[in-house]
N, C-alpha and C. Protein backbone atom coordinates (compact mmCIF):
# COMPACT_ATOMS: atom_id res chain seq x y z
N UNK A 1 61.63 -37.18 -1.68
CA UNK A 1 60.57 -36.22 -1.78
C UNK A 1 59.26 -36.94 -2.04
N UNK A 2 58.00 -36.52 -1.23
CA UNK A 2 57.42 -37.23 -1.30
C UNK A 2 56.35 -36.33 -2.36
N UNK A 3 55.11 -37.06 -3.59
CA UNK A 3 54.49 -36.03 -4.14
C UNK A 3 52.97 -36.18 -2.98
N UNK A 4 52.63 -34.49 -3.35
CA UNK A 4 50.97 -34.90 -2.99
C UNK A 4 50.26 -35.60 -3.36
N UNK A 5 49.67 -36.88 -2.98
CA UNK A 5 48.11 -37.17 -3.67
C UNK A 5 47.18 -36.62 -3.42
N UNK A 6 46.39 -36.70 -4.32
CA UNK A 6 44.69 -36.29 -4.74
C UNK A 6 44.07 -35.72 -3.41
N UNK A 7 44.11 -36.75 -2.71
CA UNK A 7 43.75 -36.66 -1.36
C UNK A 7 44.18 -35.33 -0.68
N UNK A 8 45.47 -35.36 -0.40
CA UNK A 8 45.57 -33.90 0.65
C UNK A 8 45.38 -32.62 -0.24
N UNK A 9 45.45 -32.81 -1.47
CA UNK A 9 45.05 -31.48 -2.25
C UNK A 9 43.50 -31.10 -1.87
N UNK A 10 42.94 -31.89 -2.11
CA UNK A 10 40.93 -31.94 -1.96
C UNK A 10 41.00 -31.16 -0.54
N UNK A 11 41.63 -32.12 0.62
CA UNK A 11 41.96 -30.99 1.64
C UNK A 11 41.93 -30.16 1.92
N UNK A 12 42.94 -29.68 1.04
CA UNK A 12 43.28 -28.31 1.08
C UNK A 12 42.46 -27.45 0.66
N UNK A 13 42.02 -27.93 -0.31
CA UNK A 13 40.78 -26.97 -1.18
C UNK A 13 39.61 -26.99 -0.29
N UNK A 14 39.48 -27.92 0.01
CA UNK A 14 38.32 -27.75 1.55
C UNK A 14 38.36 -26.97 2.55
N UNK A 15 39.66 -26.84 3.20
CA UNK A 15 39.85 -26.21 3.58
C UNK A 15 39.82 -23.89 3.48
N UNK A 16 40.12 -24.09 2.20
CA UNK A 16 40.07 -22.78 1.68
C UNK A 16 38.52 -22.58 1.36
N UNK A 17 37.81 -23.67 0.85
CA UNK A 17 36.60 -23.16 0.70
C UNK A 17 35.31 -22.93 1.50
N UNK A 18 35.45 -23.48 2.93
CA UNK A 18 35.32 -23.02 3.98
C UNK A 18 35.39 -21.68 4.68
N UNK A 19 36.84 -21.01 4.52
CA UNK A 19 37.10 -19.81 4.79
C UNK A 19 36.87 -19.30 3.99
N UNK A 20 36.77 -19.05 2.63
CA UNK A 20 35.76 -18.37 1.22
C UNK A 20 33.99 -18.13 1.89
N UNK A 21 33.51 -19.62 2.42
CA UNK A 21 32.49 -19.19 2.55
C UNK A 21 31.82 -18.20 3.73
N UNK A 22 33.07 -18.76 4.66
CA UNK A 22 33.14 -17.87 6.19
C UNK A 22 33.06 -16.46 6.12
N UNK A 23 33.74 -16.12 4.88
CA UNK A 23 33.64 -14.49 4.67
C UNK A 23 32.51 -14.01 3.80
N UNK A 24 31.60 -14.47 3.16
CA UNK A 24 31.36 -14.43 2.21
C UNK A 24 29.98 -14.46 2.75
N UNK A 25 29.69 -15.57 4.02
CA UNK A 25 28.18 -15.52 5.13
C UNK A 25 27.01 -14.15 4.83
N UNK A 26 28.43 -13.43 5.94
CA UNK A 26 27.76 -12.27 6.14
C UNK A 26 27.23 -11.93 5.10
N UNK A 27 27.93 -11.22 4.31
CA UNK A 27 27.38 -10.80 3.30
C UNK A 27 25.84 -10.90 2.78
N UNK A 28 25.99 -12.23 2.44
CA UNK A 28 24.82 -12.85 1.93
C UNK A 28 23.69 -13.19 2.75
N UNK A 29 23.66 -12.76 3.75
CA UNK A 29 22.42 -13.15 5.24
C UNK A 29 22.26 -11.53 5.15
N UNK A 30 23.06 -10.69 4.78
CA UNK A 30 22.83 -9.54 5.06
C UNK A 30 21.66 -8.82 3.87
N UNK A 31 22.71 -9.55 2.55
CA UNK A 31 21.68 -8.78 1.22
C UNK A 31 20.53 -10.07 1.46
N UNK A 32 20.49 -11.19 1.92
CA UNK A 32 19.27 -12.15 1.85
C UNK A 32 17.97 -11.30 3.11
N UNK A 33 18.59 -10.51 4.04
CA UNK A 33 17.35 -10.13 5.41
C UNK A 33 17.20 -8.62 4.03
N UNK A 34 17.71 -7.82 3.24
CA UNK A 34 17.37 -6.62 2.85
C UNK A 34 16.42 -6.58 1.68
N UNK A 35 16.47 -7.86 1.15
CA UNK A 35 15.82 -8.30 0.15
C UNK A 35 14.66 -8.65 0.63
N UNK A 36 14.71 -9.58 1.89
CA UNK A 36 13.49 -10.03 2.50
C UNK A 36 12.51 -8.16 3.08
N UNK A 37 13.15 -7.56 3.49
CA UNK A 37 12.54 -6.43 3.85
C UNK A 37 11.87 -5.78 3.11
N UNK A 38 12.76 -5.36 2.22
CA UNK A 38 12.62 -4.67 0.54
C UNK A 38 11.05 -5.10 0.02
N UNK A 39 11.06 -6.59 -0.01
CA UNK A 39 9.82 -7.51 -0.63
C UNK A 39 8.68 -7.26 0.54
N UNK A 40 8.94 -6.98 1.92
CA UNK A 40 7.69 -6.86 2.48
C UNK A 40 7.10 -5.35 2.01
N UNK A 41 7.82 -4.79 2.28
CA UNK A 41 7.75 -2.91 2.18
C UNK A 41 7.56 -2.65 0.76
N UNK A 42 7.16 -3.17 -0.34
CA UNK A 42 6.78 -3.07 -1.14
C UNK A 42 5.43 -3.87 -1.20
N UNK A 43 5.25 -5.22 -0.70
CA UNK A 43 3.97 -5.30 -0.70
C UNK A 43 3.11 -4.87 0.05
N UNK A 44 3.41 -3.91 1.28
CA UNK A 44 2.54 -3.37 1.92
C UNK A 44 2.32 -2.09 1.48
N UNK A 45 3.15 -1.57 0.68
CA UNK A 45 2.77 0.13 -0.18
C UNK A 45 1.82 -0.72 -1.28
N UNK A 46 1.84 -1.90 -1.73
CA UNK A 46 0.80 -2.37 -2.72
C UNK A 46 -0.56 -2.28 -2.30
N UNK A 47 -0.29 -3.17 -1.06
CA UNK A 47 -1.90 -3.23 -0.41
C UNK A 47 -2.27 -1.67 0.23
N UNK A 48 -1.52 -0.86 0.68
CA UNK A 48 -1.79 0.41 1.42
C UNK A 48 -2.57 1.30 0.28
N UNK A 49 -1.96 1.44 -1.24
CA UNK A 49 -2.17 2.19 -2.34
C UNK A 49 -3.73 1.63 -2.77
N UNK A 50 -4.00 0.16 -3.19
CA UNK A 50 -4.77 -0.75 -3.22
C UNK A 50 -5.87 0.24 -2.20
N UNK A 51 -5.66 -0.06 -1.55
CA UNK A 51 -6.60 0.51 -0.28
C UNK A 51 -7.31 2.12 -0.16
N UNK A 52 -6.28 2.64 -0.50
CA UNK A 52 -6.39 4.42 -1.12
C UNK A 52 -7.55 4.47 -2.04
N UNK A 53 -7.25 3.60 -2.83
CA UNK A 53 -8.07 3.71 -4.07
C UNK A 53 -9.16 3.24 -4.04
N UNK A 54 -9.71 2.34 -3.03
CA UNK A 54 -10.85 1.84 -3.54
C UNK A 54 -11.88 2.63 -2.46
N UNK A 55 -11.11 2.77 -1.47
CA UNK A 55 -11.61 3.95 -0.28
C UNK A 55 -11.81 5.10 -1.53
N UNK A 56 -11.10 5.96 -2.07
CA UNK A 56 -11.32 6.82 -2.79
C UNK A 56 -12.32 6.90 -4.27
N UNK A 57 -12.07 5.42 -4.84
CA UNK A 57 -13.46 5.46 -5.82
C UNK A 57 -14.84 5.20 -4.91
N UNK A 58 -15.13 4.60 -3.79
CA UNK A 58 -15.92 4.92 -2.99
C UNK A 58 -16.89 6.09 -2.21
N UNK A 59 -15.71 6.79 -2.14
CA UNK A 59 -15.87 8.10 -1.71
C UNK A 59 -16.68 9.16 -2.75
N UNK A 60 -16.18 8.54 -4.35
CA UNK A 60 -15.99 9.46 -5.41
C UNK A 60 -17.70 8.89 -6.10
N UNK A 61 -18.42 8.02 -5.40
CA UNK A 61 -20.04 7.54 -5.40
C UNK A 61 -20.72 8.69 -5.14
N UNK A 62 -20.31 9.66 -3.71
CA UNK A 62 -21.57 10.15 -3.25
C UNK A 62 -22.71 9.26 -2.44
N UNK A 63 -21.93 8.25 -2.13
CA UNK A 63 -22.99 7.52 -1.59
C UNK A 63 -22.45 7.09 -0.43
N UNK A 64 -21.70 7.07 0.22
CA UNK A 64 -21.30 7.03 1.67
C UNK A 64 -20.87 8.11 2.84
N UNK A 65 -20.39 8.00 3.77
CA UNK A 65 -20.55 9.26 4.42
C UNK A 65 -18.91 9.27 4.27
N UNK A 66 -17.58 10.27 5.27
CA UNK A 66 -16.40 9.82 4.98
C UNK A 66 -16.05 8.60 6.28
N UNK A 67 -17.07 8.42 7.52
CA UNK A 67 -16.67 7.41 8.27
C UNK A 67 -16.83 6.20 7.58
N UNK A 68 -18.00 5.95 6.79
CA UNK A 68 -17.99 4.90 6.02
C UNK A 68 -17.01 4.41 4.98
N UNK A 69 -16.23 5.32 4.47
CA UNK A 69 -15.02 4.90 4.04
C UNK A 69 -13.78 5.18 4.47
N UNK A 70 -13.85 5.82 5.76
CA UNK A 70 -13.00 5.27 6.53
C UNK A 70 -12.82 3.53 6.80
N UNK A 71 -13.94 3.40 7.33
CA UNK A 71 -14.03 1.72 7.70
C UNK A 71 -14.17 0.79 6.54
N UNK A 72 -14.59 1.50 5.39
CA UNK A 72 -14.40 0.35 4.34
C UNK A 72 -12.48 0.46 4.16
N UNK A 73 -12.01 1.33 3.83
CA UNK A 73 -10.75 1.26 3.71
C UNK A 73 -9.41 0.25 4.80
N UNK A 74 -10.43 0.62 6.26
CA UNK A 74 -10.02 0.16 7.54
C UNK A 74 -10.23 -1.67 7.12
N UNK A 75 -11.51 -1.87 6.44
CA UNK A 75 -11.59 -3.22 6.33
C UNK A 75 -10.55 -4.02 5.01
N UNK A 76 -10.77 -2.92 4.43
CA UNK A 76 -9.51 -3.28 2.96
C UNK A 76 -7.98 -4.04 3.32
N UNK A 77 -7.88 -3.00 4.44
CA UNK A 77 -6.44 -2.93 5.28
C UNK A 77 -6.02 -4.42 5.94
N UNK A 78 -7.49 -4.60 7.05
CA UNK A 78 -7.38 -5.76 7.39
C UNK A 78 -7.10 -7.31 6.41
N UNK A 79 -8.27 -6.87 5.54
CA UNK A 79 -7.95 -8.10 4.78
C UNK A 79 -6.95 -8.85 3.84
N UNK A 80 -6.16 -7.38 3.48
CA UNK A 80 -4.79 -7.57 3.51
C UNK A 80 -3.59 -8.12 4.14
N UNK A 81 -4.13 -8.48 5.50
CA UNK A 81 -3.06 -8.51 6.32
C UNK A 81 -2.22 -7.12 6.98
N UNK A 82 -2.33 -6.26 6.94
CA UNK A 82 -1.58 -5.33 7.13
C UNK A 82 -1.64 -5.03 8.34
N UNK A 83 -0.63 -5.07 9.34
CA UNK A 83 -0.81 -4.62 10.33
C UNK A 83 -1.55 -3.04 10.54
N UNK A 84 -2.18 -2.47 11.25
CA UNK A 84 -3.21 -1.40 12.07
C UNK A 84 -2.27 -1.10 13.24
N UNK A 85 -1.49 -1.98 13.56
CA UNK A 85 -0.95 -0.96 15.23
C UNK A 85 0.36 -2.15 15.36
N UNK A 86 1.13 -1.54 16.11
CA UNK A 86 2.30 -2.22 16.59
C UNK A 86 2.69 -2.87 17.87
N UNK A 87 1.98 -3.14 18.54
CA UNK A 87 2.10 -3.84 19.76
C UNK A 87 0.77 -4.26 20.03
N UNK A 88 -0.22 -4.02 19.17
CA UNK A 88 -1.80 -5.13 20.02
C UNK A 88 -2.07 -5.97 18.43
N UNK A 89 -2.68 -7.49 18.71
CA UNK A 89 -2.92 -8.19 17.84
C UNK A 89 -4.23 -7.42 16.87
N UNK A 90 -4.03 -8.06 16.15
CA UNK A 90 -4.96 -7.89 14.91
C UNK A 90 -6.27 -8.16 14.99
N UNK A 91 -6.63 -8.89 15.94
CA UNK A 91 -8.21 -8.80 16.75
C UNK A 91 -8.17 -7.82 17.30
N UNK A 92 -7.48 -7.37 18.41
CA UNK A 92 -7.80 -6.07 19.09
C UNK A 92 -7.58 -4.83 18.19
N UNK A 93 -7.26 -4.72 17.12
CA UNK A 93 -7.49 -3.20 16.43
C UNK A 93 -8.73 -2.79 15.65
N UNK A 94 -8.95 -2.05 15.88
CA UNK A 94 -10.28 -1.65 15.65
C UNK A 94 -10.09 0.10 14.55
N UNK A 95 -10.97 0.43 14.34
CA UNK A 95 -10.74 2.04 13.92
C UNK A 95 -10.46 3.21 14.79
N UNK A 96 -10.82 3.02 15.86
CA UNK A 96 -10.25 4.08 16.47
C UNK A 96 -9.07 3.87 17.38
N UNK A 97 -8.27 2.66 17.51
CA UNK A 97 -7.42 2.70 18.26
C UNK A 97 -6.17 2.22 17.19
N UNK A 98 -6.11 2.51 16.32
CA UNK A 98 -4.87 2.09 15.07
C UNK A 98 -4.14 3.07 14.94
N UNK A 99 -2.38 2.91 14.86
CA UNK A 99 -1.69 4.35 14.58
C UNK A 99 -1.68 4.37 13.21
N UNK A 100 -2.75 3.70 12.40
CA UNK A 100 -2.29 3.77 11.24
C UNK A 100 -3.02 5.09 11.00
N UNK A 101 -3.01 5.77 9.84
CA UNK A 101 -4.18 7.15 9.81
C UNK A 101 -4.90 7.00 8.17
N UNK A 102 -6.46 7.44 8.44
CA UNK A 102 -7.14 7.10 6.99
C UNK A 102 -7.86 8.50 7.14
N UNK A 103 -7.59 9.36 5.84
CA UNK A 103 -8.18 11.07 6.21
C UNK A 103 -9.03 10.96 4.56
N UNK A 104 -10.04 11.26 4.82
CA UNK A 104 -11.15 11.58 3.76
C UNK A 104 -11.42 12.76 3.66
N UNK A 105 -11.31 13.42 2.40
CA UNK A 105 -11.39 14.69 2.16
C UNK A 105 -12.35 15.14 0.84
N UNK A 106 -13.30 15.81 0.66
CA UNK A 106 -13.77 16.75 -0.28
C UNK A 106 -12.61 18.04 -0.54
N UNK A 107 -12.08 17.58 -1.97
CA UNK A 107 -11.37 18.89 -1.78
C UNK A 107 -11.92 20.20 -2.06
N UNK A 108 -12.82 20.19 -3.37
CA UNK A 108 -14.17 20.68 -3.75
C UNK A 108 -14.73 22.19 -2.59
N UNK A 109 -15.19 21.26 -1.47
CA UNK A 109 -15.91 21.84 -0.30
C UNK A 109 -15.75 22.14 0.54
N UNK A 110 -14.55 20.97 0.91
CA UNK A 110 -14.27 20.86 2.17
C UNK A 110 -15.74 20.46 3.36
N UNK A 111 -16.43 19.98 2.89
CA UNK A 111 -18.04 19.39 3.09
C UNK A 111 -17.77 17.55 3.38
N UNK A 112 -18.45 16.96 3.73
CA UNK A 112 -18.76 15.65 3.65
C UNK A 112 -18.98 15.00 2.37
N UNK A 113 -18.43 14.19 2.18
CA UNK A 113 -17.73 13.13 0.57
C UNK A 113 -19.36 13.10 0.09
N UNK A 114 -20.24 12.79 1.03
CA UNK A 114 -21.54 12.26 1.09
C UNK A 114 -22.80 13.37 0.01
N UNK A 115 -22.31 14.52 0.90
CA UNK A 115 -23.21 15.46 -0.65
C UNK A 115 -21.90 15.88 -1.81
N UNK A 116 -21.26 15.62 -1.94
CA UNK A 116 -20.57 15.89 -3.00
C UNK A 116 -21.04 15.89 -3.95
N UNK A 117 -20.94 16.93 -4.83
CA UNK A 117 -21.55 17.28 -6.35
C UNK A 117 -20.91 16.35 -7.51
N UNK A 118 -21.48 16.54 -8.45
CA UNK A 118 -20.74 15.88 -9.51
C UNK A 118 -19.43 16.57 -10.14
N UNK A 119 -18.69 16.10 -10.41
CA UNK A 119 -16.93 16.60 -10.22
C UNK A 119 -16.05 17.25 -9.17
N UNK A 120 -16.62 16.91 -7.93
CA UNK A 120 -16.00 17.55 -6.97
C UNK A 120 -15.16 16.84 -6.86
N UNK A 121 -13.92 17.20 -6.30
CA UNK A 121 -12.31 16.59 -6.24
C UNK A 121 -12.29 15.88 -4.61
N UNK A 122 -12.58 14.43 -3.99
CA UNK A 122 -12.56 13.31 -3.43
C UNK A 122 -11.04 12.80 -3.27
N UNK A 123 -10.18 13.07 -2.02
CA UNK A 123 -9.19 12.16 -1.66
C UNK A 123 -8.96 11.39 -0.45
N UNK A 124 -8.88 10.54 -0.22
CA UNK A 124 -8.29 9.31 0.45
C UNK A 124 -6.33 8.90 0.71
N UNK A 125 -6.35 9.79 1.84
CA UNK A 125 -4.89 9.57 2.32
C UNK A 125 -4.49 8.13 2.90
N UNK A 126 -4.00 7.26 2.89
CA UNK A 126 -3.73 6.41 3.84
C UNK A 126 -2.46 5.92 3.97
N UNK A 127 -1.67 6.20 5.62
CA UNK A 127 -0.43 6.26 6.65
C UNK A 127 -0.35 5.34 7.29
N UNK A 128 0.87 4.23 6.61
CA UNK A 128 1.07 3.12 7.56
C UNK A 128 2.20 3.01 7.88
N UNK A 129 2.30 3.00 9.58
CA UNK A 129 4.35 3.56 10.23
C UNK A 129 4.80 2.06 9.94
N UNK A 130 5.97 1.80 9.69
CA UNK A 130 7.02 1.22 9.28
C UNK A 130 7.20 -0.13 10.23
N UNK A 131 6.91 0.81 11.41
CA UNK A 131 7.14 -0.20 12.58
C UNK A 131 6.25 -1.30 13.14
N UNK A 132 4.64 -0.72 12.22
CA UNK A 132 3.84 -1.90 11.96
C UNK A 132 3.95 -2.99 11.50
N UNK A 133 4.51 -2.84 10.90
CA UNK A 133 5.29 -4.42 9.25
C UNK A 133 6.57 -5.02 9.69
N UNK A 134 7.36 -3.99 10.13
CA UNK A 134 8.59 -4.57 10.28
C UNK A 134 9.27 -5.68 10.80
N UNK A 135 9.56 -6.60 9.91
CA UNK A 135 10.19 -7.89 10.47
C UNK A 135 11.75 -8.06 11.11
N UNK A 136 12.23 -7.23 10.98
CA UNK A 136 13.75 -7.31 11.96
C UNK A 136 13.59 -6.07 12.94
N UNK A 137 14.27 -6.90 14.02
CA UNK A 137 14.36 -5.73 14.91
C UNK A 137 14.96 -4.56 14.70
N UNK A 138 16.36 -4.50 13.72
CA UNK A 138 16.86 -3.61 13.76
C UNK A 138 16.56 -2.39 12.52
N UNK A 139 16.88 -1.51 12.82
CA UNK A 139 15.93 -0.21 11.44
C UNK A 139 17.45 -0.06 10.83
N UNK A 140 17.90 -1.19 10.57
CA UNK A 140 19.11 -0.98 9.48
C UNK A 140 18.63 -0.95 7.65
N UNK A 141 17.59 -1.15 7.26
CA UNK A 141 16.65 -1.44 6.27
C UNK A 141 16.20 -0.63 5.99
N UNK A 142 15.02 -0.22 6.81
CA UNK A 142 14.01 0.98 6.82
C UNK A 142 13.90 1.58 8.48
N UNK A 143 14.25 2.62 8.46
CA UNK A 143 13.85 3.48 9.29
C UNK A 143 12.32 3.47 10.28
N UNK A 144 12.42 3.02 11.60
CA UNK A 144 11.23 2.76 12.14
C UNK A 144 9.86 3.93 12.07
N UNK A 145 10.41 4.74 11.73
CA UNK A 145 9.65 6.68 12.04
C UNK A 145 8.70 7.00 11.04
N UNK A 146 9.44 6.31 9.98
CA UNK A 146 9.13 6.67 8.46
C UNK A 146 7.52 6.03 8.29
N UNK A 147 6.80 6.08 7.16
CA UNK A 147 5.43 5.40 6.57
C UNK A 147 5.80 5.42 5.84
N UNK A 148 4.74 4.32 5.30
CA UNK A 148 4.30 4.27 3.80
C UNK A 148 2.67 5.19 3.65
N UNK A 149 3.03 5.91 2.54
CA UNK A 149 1.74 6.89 2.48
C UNK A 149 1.17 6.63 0.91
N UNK A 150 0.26 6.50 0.75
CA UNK A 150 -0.61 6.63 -0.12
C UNK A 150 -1.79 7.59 -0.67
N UNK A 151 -2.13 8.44 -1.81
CA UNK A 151 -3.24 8.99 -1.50
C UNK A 151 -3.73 8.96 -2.64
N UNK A 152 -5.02 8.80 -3.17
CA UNK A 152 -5.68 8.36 -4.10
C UNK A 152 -6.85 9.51 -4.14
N UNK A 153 -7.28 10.29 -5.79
CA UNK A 153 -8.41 10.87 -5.65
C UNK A 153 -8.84 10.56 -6.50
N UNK A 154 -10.33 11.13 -6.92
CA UNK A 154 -10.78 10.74 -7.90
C UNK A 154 -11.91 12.08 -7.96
N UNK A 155 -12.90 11.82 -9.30
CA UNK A 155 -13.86 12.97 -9.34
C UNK A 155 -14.87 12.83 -8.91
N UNK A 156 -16.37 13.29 -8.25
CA UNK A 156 -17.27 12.25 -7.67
C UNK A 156 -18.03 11.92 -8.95
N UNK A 157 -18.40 10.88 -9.10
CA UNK A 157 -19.42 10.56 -10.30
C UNK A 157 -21.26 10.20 -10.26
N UNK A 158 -21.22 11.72 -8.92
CA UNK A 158 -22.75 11.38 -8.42
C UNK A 158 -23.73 11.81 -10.03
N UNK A 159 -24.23 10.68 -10.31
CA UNK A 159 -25.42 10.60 -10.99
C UNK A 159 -26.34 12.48 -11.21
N UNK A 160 -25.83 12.65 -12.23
CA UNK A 160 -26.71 14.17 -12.46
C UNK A 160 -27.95 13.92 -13.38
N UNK A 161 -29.39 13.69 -13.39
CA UNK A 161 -30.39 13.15 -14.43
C UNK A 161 -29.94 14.26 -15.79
N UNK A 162 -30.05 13.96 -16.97
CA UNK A 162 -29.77 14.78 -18.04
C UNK A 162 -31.31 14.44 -18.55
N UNK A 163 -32.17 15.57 -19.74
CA UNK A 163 -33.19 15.43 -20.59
C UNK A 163 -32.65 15.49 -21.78
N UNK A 164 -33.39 14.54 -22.85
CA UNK A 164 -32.94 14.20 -23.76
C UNK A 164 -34.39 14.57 -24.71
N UNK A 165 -34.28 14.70 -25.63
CA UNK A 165 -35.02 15.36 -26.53
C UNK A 165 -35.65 14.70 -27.38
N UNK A 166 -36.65 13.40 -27.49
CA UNK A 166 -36.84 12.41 -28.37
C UNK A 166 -37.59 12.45 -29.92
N UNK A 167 -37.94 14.20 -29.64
CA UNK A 167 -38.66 14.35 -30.69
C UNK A 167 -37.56 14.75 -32.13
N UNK A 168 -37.70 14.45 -33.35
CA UNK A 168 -37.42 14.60 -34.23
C UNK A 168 -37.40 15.66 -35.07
N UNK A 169 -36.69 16.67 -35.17
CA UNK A 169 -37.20 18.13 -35.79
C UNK A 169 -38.30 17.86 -37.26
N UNK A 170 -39.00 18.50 -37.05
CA UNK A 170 -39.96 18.07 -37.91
C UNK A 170 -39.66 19.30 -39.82
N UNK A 171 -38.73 20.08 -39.69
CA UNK A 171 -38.38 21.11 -40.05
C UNK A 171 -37.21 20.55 -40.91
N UNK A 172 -37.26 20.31 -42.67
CA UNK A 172 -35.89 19.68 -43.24
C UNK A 172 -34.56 20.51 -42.55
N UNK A 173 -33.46 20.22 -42.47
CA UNK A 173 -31.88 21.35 -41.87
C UNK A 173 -31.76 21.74 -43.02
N UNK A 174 -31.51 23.19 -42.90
CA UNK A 174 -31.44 24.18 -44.06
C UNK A 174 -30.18 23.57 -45.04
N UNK A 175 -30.17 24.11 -46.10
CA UNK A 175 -28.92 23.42 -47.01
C UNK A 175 -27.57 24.04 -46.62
N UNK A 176 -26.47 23.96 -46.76
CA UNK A 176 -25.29 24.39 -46.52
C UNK A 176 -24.70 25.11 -47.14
C-alpha cells in the first residue's frame, strides 16, 4: 500500500478549489456589476437632486426668468457629468434637444418665477431616464423606462424694503 504524499494531496485540493471557485464566479461578477450599478444610480440621483436645488434656490431669488434656470440647472447637469440624452454625445446636447426634463414652476401663481412675490412657493422638477447612465446593456439592475426624479422648492426670498423707526419715544413707558 502505497501512502499519499504532500504532493498529490495539494493536488487535490487544487483541484477542488478551482471548482469552488468555478461556481462561486458567477456569483460574484454578478453582485460585483450590481454594486457597480447601484454606485452609479446613486450618484446620479446625487448630482440630479444637487441640481434641483440649486435651480430651485435660484428660482426662489426672483431674479431670473424660469428659462434661465432652466439652463442654469441644464448647466449644473452638464458639469456633473450626467448624461442629457442617450444616443448623441455630450457636445451635441443642448436644452432643447435632451430627454432629460427640467419644469420650473411658481406654485404661488402659476406666473413666471421672475415676478414672484416674497413667499411664493418656487419648484424645480428634474427627470433623468435610466437609460441615460446606464452602464450594462442589460436592465437586469434597473429598469431602462424608469428615472431618477428630483424636485426641490423653496420660498422666494425677493427682497421686500421694510421702515424702521429710528426715533426714540421721547415719552417715559408707563409703569406696569
Amino acid at each position: 500500500m502505497r501512502l499519499k504524499s504532500r504532493w498529490d494531496r495539494r493536488k487535490q485540493r487544487s483541484g477542488a478549489a478551482i471548482v469552488e471557485f468555478a461556481v462561486i464566479l458567477p456569483l460574484l461578477v454578478t453582485l460585483m456589476l450590481g454594486l457597480w450599478e447601484l454606485g452609479r444610480a446613486i450618484q446620479v440621483f446625487q448630482s440630479v437632486s444637487n441640481a434641483a436645488r440649486e435651480g430651485a434656490r435660484q428660482a426662489a431669488t426672483a431674479k431670473y426668468t424660469k428659462e434661465e434656470v432652466r439652463q442654469a440647472v441644464f448647466d449644473y447637469l452638464k458639469g456633473a457629468r450626467i448624461p442629457l440624452h442617450d444616443s448623441k454625445p455630450a457636445s451635441e446636447v443642448t436644452l432643447l434637444n435632451m430627454n432629460a426634463t427640467i419644469v420650473v414652476e411658481n406654485l404661488t401663481t402659476g406666473g413666471e418665477v421672475y415676478n414672484a412675490a416674497q413667499l411664493d412657493r418656487v419648484k424645480v422638477t428634474v427627470s433623468v431616464p435610466v437609460k441615460n447612465y446606464q452602464w450594462l446593456l442589460s436592465n437586469t439592475f434597473l429598469p431602462a423606462e424608469s428615472s431618477v426624479i428630483s424636485v426641490s422648492s423653496f420660498l422666494c426670498t425677493r427682497d421686500v424694503p421694510i421702515t424702521i423707526d429710528v426715533n426714540i419715544p421721547q415719552q417715559p413707558l408707563p409703569p406696569s
